[in-house]
Protein backbone atom coordinates (compact mmCIF):
# COMPACT_ATOMS: atom_id res chain seq x y z
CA UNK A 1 6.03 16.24 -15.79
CA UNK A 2 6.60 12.84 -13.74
CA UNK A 3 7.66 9.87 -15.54
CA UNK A 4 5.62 7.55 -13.82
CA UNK A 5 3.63 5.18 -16.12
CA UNK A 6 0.24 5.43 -14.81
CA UNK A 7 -2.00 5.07 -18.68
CA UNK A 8 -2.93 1.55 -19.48
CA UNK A 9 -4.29 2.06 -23.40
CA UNK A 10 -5.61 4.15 -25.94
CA UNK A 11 -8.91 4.30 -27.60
CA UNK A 12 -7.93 6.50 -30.58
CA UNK A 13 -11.60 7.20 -31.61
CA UNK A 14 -14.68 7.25 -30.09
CA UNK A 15 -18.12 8.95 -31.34
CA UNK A 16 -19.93 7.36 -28.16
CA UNK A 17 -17.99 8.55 -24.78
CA UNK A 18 -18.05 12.47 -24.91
CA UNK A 19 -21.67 13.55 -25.70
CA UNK A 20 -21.77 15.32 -29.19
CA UNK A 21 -17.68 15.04 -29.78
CA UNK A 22 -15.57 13.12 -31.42
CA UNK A 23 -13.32 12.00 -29.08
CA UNK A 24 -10.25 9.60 -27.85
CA UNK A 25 -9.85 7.82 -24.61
CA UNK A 26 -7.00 7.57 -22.04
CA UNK A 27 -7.78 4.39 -19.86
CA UNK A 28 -5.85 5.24 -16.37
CA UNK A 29 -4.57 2.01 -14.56
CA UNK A 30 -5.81 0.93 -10.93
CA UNK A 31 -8.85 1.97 -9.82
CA UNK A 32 -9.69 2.20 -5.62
CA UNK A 33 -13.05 0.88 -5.93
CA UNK A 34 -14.07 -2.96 -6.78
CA UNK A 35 -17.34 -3.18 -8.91
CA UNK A 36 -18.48 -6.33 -9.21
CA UNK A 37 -19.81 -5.15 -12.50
CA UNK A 38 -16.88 -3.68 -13.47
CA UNK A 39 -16.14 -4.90 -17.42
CA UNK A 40 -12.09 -3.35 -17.02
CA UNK A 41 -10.63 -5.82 -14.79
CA UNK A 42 -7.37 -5.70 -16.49
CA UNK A 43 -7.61 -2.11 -16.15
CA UNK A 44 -8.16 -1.83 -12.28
CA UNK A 45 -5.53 -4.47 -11.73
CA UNK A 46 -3.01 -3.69 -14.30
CA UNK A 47 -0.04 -1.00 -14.37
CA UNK A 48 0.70 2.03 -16.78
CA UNK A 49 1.80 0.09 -20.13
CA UNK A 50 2.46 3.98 -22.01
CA UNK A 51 4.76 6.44 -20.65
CA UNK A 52 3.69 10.25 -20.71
CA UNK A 53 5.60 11.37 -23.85
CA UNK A 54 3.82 8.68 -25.80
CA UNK A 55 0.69 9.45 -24.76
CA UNK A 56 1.11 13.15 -25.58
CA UNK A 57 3.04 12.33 -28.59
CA UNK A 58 -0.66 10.31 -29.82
CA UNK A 59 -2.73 12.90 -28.28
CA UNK A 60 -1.02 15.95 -30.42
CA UNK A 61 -1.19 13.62 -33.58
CA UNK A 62 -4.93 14.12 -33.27
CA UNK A 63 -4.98 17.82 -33.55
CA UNK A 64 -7.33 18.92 -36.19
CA UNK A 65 -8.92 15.30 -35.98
CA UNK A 66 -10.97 15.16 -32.57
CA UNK A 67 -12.88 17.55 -30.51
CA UNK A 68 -12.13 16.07 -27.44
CA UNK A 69 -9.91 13.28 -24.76
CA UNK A 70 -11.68 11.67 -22.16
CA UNK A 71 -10.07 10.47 -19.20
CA UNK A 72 -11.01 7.41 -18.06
CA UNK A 73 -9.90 4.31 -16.50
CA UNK A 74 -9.80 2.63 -13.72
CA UNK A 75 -10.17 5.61 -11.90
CA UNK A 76 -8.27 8.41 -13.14
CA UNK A 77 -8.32 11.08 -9.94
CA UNK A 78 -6.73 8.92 -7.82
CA UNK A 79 -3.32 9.89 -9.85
CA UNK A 80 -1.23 13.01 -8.67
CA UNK A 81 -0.24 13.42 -12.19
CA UNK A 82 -3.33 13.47 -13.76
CA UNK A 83 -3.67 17.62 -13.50
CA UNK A 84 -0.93 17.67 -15.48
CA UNK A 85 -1.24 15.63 -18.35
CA UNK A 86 -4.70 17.51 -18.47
CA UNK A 87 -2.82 20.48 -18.86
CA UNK A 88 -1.02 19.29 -21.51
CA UNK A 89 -3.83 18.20 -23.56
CA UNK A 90 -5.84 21.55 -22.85
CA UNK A 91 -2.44 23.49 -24.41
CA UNK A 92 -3.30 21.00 -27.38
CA UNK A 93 -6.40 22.93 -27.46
CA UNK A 94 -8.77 19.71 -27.51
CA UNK A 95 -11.96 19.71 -24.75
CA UNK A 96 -11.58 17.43 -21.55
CA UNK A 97 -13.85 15.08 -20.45
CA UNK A 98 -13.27 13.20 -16.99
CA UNK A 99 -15.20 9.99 -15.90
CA UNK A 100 -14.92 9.31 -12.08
CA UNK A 101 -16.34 7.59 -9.22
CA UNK A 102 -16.32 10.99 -7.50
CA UNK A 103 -13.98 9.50 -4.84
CA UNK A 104 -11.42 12.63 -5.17
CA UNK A 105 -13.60 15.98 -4.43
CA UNK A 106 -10.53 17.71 -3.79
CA UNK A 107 -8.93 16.13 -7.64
CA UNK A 108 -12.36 17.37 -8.82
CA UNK A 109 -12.21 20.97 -7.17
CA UNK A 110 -8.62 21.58 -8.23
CA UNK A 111 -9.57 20.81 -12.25
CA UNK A 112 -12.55 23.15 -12.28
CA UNK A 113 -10.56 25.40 -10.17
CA UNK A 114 -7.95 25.74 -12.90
CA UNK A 115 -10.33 25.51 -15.74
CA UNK A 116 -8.90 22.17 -17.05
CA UNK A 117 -12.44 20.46 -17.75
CA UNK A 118 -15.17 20.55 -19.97
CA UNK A 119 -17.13 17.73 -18.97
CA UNK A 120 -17.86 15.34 -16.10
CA UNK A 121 -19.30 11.89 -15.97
CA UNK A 122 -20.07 11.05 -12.56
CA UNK A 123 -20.43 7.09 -11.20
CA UNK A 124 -23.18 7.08 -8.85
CA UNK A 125 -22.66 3.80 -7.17
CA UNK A 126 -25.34 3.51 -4.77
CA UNK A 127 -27.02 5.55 -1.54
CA UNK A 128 -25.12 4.43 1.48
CA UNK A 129 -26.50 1.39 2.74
CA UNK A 130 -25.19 -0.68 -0.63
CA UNK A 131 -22.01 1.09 -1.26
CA UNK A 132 -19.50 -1.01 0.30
CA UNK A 133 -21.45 -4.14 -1.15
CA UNK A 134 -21.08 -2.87 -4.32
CA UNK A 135 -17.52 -1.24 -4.47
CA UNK A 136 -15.94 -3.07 -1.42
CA UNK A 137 -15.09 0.74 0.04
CA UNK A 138 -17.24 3.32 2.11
CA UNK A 139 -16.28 6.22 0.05
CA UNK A 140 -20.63 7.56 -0.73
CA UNK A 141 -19.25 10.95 1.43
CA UNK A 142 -16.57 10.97 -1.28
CA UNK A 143 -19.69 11.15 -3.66
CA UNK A 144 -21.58 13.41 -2.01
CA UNK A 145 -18.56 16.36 -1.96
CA UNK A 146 -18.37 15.81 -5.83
CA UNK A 147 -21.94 16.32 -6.40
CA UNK A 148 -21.84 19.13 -4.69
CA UNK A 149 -18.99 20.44 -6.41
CA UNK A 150 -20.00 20.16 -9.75
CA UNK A 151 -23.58 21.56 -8.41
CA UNK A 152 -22.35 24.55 -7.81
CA UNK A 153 -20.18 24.79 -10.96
CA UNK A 154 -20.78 25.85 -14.43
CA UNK A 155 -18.99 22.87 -15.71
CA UNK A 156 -21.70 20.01 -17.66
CA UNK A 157 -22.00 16.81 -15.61
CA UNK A 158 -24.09 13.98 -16.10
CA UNK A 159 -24.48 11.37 -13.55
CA UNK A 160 -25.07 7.58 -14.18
CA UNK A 161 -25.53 4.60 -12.81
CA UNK A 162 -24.37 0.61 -14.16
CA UNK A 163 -27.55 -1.10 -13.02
CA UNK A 164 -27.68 -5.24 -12.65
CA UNK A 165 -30.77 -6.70 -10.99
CA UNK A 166 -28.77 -8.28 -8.09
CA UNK A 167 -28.11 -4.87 -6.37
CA UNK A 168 -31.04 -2.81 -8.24
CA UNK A 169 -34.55 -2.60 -7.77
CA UNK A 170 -36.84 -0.14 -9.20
CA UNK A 171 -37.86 0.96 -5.42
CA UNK A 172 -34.39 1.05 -5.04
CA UNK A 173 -34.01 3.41 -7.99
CA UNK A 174 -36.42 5.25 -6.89
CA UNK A 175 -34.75 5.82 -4.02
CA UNK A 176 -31.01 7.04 -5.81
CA UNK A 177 -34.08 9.30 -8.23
CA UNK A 178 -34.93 11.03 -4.79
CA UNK A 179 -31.70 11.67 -3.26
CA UNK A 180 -30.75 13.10 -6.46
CA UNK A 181 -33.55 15.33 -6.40
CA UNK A 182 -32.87 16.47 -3.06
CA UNK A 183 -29.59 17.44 -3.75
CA UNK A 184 -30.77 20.00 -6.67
CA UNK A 185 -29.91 17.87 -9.78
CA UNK A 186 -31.94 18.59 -12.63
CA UNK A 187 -29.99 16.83 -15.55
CA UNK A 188 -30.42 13.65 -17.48
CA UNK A 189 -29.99 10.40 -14.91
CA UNK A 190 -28.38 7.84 -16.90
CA UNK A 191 -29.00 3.82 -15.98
CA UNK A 192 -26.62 1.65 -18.13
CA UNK A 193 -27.58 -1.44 -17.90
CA UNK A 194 -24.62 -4.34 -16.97
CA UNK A 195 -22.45 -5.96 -20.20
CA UNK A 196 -23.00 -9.31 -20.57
CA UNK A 197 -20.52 -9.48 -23.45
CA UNK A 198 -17.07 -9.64 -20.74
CA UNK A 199 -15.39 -11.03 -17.97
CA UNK A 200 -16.27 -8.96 -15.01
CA UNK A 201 -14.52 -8.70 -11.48
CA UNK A 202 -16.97 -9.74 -9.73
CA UNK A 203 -18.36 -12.78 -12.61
CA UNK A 204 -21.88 -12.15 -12.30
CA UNK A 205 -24.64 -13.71 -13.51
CA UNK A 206 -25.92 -12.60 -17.28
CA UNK A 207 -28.45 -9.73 -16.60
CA UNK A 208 -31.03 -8.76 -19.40
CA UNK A 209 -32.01 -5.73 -17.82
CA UNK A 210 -35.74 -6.11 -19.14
CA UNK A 211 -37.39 -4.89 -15.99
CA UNK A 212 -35.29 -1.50 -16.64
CA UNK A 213 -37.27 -1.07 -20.45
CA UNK A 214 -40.19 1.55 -19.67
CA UNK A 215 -38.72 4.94 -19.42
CA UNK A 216 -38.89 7.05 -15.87
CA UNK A 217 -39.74 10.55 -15.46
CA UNK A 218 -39.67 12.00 -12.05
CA UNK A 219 -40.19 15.55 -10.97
CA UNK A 220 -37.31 17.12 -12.24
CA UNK A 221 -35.43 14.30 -13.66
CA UNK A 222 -35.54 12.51 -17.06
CA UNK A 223 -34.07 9.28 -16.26
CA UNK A 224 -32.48 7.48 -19.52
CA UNK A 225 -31.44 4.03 -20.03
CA UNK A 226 -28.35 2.95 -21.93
CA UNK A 227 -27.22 -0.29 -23.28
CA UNK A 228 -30.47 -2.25 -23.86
């Protein structure tokens, strides 16, 4: 396995991040997208602080403890390495969970392809026209592939958005709702509302997210908000 340090930290337990699992995190350094409601900045900007062996070394000291390790980050597909670290944890026999901006269909493709996943959480940043405002890169095509890759998967995927009323409307929503619709997805549509409690990269303003409290239900898609 390559050497290179690309893991910034360790959650060792989580109850929240991999529906229904217990569960520890791998935070992957860098990220190539720029939220400005990203609450990792350390993360995106920082290098790999644990080498491989370590992380493995934790990750098999959890055997018998946790279901599950979710990789997140940052944004952990944009690492050659990261197939095989998964692989390594699969031989551990623990369930994978991958959080991504969907910027890496072909990352994406190659884990389901080789049965190293269990579970996706997909960032769904915005339609098009508020991408690059949002992430500083045109990458919604990116998206778009990995959509339709888990689509026509068996793997579970959820797909969620971080909401703050500078960028978000409910129109606007509304909009994401439909194109989600139209592209055949019929599971939950998470909104998690923007952390006020953290330095952010793009210091925005505190956001209460109080015009996101009455629940949505539309068509095919429960829509369910986190973090209020």
């Amino acid at each position: 396995m390559n050497s290179k340090n690309i893991i910034y930290d360790i959650t060792p337990f989580t109850a929240l991040d991999y529906p229904d699992k217990l569960a520890c995190i791998l935070w992957f350094a860098g990220c190539n997208m720029r939220c400005s409601y990203c609450y990792n900045p350390e993360i995106v900007h920082g290098k790999g602080n644990l080498t491989n062996k370590q992380v493995l070394k934790f990750v098999r000291s959890r055997n018998l403890l946790l279901d599950g390790v979710v990789f997140s980050g940052g944004e952990c597909t944009i690492h050659k390495e990261l197939p095989d670290i998964v692989y390594e944890v699969k031989k551990c026999g623990f369930l994978v969970k991958i959080d991504t901006n969907g910027s890496n269909p072909d990352c994406l493709q190659l884990l389901i392809d080789n049965q190293l996943i269990d579970y996706v959480a997909l960032d769904f940043k915005a339609l098009p026209d508020k991408t690059y405002k949002i992430t500083q890169r045109n990458l919604f095509s990116k998206f778009a592939e990995s959509l339709a890759i888990l689509q026509n998967s068996s793997i579970p995927f959820e797909v969620r958005t971080t909401v703050h009323s500078q960028f978000f409307s409910r129109p606007y929503i509304n909009k994401m709702v439909n194109f989600l619709e139209t592209a055949g997805y019929t599971g939950i549509y998470y909104l998690q509302n923007f952390r006020n409690d953290c330095n952010t990269l793009g210091n925005l303003i505190n956001d209460n997210g109080k015009y996101l409290i009455n629940n949505f239900i539309q068509y095919n898609i429960h829509i369910e908000i986190r973090n209020l």
